[in-house]
Protein backbone atom coordinates (compact mmCIF):
# COMPACT_ATOMS: atom_id res chain seq x y z
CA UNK A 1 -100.80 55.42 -58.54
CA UNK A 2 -97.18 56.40 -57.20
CA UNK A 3 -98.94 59.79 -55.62
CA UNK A 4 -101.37 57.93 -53.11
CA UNK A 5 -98.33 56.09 -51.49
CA UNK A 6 -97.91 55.89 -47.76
CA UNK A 7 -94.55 57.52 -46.66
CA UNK A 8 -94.55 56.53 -42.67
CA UNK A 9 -92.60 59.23 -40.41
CA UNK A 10 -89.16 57.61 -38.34
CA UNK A 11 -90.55 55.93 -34.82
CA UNK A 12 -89.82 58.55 -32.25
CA UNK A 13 -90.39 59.55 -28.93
CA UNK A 14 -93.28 61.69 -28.00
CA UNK A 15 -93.49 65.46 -29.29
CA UNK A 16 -93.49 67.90 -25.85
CA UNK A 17 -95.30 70.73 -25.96
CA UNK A 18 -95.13 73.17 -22.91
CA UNK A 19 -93.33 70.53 -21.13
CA UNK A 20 -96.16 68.13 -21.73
CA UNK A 21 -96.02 64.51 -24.13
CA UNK A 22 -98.62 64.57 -26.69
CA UNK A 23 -100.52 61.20 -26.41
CA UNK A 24 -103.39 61.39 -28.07
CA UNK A 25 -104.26 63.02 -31.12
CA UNK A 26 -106.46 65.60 -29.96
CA UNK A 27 -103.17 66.59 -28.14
CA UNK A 28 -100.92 65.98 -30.91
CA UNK A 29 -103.14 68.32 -33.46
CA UNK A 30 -103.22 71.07 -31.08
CA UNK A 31 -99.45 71.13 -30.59
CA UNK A 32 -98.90 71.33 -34.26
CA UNK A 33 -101.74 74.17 -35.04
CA UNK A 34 -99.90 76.28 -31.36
CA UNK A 35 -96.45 75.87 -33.08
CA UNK A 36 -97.05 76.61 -36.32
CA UNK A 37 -99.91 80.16 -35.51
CA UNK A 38 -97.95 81.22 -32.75
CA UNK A 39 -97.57 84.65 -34.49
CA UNK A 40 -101.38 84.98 -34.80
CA UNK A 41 -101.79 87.54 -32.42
CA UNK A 42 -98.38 88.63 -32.08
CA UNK A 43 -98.69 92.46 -32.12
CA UNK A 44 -96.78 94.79 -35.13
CA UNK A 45 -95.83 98.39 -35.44
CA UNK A 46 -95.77 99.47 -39.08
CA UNK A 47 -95.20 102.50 -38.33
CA UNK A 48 -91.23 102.29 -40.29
CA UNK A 49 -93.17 101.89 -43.17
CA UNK A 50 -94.12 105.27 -43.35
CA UNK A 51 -90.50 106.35 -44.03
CA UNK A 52 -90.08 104.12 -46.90
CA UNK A 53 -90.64 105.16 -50.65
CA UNK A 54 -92.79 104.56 -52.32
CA UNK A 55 -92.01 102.37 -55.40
CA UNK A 56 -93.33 103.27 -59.08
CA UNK A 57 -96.86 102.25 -60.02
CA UNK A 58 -97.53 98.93 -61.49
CA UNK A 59 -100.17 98.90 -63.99
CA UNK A 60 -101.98 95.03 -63.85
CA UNK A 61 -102.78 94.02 -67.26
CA UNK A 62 -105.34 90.90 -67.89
CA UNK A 63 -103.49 87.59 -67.85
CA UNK A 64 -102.82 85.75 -71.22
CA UNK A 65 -103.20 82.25 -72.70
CA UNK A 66 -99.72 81.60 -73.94
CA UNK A 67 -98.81 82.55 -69.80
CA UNK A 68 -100.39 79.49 -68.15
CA UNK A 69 -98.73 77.36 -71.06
CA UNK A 70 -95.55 78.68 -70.04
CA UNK A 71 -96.49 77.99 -66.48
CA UNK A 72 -97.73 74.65 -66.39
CA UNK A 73 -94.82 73.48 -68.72
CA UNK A 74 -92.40 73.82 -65.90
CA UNK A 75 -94.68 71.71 -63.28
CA UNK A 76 -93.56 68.02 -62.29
CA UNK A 77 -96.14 65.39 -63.33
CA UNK A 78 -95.02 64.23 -59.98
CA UNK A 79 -95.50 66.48 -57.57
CA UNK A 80 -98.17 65.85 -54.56
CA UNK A 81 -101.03 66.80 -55.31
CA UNK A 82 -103.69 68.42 -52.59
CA UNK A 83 -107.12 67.71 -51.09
CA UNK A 84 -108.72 67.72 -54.87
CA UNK A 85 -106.56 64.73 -55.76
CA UNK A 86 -105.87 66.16 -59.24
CA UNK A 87 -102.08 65.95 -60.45
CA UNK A 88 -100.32 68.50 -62.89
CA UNK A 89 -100.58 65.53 -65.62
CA UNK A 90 -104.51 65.50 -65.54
CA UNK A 91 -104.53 69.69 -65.42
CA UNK A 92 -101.80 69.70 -68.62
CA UNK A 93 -104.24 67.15 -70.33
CA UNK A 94 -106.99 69.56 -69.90
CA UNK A 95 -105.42 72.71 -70.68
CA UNK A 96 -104.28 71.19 -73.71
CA UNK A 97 -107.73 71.78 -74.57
CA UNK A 98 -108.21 75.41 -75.79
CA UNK A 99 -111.81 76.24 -74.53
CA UNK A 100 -110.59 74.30 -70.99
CA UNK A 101 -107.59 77.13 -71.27
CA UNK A 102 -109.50 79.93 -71.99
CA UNK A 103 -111.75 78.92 -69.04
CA UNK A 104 -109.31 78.67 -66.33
CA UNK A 105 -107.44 82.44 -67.87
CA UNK A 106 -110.98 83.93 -67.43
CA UNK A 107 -111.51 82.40 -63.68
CA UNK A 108 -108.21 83.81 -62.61
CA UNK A 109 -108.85 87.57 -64.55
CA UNK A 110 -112.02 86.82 -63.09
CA UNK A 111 -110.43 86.90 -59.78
CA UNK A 112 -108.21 89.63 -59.82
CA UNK A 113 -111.49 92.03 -61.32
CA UNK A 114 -113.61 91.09 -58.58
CA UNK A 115 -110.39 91.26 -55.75
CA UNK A 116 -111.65 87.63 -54.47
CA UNK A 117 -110.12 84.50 -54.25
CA UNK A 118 -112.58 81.41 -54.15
CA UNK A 119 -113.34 79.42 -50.89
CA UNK A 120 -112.47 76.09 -52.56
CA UNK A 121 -108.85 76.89 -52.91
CA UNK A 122 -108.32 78.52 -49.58
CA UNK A 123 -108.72 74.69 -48.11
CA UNK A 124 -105.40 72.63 -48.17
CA UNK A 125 -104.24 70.15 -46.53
CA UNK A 126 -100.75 70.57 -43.95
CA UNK A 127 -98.28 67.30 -44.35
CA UNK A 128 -95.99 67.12 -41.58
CA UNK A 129 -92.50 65.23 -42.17
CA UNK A 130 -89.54 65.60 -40.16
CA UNK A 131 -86.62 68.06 -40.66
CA UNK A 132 -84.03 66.07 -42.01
CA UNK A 133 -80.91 65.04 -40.00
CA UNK A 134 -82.50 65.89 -36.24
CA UNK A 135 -80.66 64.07 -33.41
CA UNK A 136 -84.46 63.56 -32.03
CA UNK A 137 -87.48 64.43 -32.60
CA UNK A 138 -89.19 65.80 -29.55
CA UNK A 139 -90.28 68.94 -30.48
CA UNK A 140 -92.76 70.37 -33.51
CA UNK A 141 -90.11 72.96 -34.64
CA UNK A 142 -87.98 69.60 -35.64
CA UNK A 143 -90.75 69.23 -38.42
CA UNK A 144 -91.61 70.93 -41.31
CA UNK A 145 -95.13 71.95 -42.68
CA UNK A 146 -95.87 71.46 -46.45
CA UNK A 147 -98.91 72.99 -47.18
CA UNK A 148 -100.79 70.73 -50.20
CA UNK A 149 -103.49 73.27 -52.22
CA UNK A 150 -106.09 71.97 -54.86
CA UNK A 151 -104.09 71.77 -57.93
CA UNK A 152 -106.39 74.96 -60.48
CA UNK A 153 -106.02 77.47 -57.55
CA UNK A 154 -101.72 76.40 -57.43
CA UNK A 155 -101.55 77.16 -61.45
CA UNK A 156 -103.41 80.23 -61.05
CA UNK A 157 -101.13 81.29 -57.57
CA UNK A 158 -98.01 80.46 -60.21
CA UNK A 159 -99.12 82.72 -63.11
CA UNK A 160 -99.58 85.36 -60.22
CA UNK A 161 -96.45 84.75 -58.78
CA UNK A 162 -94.33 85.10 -61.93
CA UNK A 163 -96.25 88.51 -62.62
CA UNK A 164 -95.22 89.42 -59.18
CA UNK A 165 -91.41 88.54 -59.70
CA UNK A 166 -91.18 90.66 -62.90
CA UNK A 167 -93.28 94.02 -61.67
CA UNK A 168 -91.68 94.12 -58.42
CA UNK A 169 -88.04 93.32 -59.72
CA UNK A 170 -88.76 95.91 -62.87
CA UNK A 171 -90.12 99.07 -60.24
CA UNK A 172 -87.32 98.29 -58.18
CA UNK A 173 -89.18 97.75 -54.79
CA UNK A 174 -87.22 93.85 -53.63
CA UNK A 175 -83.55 94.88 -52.30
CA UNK A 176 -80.90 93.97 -54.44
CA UNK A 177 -79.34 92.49 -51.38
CA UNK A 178 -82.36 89.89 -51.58
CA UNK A 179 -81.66 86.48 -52.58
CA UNK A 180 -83.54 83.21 -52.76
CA UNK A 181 -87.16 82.68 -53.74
CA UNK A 182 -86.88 85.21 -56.84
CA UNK A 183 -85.61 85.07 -60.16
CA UNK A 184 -82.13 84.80 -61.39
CA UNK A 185 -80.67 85.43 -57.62
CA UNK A 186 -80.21 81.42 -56.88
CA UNK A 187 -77.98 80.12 -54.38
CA UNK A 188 -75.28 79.93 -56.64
CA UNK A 189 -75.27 83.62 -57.69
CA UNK A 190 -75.34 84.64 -53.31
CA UNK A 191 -72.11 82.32 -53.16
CA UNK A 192 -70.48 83.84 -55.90
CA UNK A 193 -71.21 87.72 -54.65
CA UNK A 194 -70.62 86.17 -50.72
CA UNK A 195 -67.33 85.38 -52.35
CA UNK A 196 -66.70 88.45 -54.30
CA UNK A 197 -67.21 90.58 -50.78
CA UNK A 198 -64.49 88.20 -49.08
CA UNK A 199 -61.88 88.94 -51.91
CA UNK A 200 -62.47 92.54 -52.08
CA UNK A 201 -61.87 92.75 -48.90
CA UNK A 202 -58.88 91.37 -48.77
CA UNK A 203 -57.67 93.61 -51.31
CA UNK A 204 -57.94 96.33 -48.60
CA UNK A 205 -56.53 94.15 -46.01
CA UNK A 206 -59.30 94.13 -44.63
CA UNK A 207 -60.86 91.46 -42.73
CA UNK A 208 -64.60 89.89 -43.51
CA UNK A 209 -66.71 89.43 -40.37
CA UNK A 210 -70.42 88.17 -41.03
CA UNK A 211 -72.73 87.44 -38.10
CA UNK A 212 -75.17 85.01 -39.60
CA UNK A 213 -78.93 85.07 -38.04
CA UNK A 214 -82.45 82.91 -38.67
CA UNK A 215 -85.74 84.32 -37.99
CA UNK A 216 -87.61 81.72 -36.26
CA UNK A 217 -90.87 79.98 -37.58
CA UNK A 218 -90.57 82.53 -40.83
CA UNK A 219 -93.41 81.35 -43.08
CA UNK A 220 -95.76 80.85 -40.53
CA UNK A 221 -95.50 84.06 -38.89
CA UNK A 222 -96.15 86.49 -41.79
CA UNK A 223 -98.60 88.73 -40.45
CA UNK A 224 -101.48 89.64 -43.58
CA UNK A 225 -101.76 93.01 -42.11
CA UNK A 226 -98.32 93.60 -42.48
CA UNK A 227 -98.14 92.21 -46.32
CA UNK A 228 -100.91 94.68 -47.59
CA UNK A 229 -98.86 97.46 -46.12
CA UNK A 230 -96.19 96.21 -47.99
CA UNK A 231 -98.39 95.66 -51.14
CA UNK A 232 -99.50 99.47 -50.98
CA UNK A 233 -96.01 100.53 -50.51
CA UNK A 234 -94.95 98.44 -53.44
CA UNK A 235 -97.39 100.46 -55.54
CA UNK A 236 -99.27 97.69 -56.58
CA UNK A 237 -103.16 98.66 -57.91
CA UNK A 238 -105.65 98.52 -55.59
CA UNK A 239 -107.99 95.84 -56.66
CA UNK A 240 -104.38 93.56 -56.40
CA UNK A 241 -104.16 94.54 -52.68
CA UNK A 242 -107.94 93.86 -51.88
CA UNK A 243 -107.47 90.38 -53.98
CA UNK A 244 -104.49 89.55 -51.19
CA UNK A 245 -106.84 90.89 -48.61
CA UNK A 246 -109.44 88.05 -49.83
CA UNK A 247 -106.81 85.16 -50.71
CA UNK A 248 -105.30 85.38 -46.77
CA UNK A 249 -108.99 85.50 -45.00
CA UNK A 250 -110.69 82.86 -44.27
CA UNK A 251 -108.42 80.42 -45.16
CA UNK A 252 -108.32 76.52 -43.34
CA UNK A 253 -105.79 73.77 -43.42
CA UNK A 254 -106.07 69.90 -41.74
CA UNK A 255 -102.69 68.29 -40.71
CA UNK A 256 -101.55 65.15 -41.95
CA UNK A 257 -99.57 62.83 -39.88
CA UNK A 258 -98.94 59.59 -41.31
CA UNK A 259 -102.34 58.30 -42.38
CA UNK A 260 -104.02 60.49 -39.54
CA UNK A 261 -105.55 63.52 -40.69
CA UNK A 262 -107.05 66.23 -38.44
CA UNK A 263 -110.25 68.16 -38.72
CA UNK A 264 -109.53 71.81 -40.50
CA UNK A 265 -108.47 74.67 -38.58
CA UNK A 266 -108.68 78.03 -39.45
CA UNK A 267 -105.25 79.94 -40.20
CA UNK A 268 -105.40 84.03 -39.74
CA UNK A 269 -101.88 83.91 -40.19
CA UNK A 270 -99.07 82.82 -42.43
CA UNK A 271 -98.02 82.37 -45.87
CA UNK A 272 -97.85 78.52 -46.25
CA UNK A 273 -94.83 77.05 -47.18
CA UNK A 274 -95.05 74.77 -50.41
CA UNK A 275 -97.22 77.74 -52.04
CA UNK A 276 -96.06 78.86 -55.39
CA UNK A 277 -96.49 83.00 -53.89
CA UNK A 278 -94.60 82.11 -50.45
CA UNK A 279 -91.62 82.80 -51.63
CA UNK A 280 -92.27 85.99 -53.52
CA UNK A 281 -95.12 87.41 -51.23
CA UNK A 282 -91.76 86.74 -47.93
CA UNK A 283 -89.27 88.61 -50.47
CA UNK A 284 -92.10 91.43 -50.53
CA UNK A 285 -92.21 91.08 -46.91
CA UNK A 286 -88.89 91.12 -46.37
CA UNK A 287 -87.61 94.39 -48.74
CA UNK A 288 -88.76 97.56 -46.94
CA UNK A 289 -87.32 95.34 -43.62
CA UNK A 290 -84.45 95.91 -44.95
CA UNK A 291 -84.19 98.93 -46.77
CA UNK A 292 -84.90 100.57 -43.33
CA UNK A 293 -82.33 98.67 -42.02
CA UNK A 294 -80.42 100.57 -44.68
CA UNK A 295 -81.51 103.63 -43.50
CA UNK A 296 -81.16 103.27 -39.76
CA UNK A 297 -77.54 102.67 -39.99
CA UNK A 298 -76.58 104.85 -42.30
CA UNK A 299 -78.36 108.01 -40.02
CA UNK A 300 -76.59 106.55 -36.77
CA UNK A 301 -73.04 106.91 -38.01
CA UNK A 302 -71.25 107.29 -40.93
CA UNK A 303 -68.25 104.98 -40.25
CA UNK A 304 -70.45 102.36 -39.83
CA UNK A 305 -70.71 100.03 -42.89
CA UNK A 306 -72.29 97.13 -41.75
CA UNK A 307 -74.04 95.36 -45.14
CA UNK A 308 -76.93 93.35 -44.63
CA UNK A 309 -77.73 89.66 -46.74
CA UNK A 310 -80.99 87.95 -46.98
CA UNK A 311 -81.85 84.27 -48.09
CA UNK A 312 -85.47 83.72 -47.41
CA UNK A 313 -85.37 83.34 -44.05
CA UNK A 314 -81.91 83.31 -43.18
CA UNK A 315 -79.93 86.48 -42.67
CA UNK A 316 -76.32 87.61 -43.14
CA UNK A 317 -74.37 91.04 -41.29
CA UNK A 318 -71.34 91.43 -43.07
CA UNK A 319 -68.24 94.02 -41.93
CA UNK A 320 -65.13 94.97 -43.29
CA UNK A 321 -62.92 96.49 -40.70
CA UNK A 322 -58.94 96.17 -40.38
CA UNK A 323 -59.65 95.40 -36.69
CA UNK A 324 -62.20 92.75 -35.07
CA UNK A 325 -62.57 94.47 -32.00
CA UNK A 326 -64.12 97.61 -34.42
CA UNK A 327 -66.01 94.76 -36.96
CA UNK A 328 -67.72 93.00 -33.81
CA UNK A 329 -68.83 96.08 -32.24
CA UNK A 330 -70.27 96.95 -35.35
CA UNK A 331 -71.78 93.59 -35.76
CA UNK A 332 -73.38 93.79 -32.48
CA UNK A 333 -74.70 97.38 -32.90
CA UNK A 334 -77.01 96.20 -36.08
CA UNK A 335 -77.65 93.00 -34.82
CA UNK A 336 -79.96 94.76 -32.24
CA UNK A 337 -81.00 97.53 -34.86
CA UNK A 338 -82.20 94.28 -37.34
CA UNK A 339 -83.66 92.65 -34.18
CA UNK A 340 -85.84 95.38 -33.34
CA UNK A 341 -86.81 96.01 -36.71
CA UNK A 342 -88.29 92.55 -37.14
CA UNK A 343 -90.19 92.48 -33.95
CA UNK A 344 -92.14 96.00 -35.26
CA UNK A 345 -92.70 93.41 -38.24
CA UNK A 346 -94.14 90.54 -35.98
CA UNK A 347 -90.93 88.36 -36.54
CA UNK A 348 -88.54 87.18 -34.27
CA UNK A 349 -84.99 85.88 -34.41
CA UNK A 350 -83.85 82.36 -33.23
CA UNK A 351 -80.86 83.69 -31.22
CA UNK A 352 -79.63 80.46 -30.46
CA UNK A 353 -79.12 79.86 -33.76
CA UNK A 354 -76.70 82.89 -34.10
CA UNK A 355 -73.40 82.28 -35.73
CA UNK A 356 -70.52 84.50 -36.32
CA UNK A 357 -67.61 83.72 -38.99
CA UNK A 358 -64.36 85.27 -39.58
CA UNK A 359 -62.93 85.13 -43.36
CA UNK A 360 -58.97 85.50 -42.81
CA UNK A 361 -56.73 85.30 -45.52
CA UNK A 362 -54.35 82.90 -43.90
């Protein structure tokens, strides 16, 4: 079976951690659980949520049959599966099955009623493969974690995520400048308004400066307290923000590194990254981040028209100024506004990662 193959990692040198080589495995699985919950006790101040509307109320309605068929339709017969060893191909045989259907609808209606999320799909099992073109290898931040769920509690987390991606697009709570991870606003659709920006611009001889920032360790430092802040503010019912409460407590992973495989560890923090609701539950993280953005510079001065840009967890400043001396000061100025804003949230920029382009017309 193609989905039990080995896929050995590159021979490297040793990961450091603190300066140290990681030698054993003992050593090597406490590196990777340090690197990837550094954020668990990093501290937040919410308090900037308070100044943010609140969005229109979502009603929840009970989930359907015809939903999961839509949702399991679009899964790869091929994709990993997790610790429960069951593939999408075995779950679409069985959900082909109209009592097996009507079963799995009721578990996950079952779920939301009684706001709890069951203990056998909060296990999952963290693969670790490298980050691709790295000139070495020596450090766990040149790796990426893929978290691997049991297959049932994925299709449910998919039928909750598209819910998710329609209420909170239709009450108008995700930033329009928000791109990446939610429906119809691919990659292709932030190049072409990127673009549209640039030549604009120009049309007011103007020039387009954009300082370009990443937020360091993103997925993995989601704080939970945080997101159900968010979730209130995004009007969501209240039996859907003690369900989150339940789905991120509790939860344990084991790391996979080549065919070793660590004893679990429990994770307070995070939203794991190859999770169907990562991506929506980080846009939800993300919005009222930058809608106070918004706010902040728009109440500090009014010539000031710095624009802000988000992909996931990558991060665009854009200015349009006839002089660079006036964009880059501006730049600057919400660079540290954005900064700050993200530490209340219990994020933190890479700085050395930092990038600023000019778009001239010649």
């Amino acid at each position: 079976m193609n989905w039990v193959k080995k896929k050995n990692l590159p021979t490297i040198e040793s990961i450091l951690y603190e300066g140290q080589p990681c030698n054993t495995l003992p050593d090597l699985w406490y590196t990777l659980y340090s690197s990837y919950n550094s954020a668990e006790n990093r501290p937040i101040n919410a308090s900037f949520l308070n100044k943010t509307l609140q969005a229109d109320q979502i009603l929840w309605s009970p989930f359907l049959k015809q939903e999961f068929r839509d949702t399991i339709a679009k899964c790869s017969s091929s994709s990993t599966p997790g610790p429960d060893h069951i593939s999408w191909r075995h779950l679409k045989a069985l959900i082909s099955n109209d009592r097996c259907l009507l079963k799995i609808v009721q578990i996950a209606n079952a779920c939301i009623d009684l706001e709890f999320w069951l203990s056998y799909f909060k296990s999952s099992n963290t693969v670790v493969i490298p980050k691709p073109n790295k000139n070495n290898y020596n450090s766990p931040k040149l790796f990426q974690p893929i978290v691997l769920l049991n297959t049932m509690g994925k299709l449910i987390e998919k039928a909750i995520s598209n819910r998710l991606q329609f209420y909170l697009l239709a009450n108008g709570f995700l930033d329009p400048h928000q791109f990446g991870g939610i429906c119809q606003r691919s990659t292709i659709d932030a190049g072409i308004y990127l673009t549209h920006l640039i030549r604009v611009g120009w049309l007011r001889q103007c020039h387009m400066s954009i300082l370009a920032f990443d937020i360091a360790q993103f997925f993995p430092s989601l704080n939970h307290q945080f997101l159900s802040l968010c979730l209130k503010k995004a009007s969501l019912n209240t039996n859907i923000v003690q369900f989150f409460n339940s789905y991120h407590s509790n939860r344990s992973t084991s790391y996979s590194w080549n065919s070793f495989t660590s004893p679990p560890f429990n994770i307070n923090v995070s939203v794991g990254q190859g999770s169907t609701l990562s991506s929506i539950l980080s846009a939800l993280y993300l919005a009222p981040i930058i809608k106070t953005f918004k706010k902040r510079i728009k109440n500090l001065n009014k010539e000031i028209s710095t624009d802000i840009f988000s992909f996931v967890d990558d991060g665009l400043l854009i200015s349009q100024e006839q002089s660079y001396f006036l964009s880059n000061s501006f730049l600057l100025c919400s660079y540290n506004i954005i900064s700050k804003i993200l530490i209340d949230a219990g994020l933190v920029m890479e700085h050395n990662k930092t990038e600023i382009f000019h778009f001239m017309r010649a």
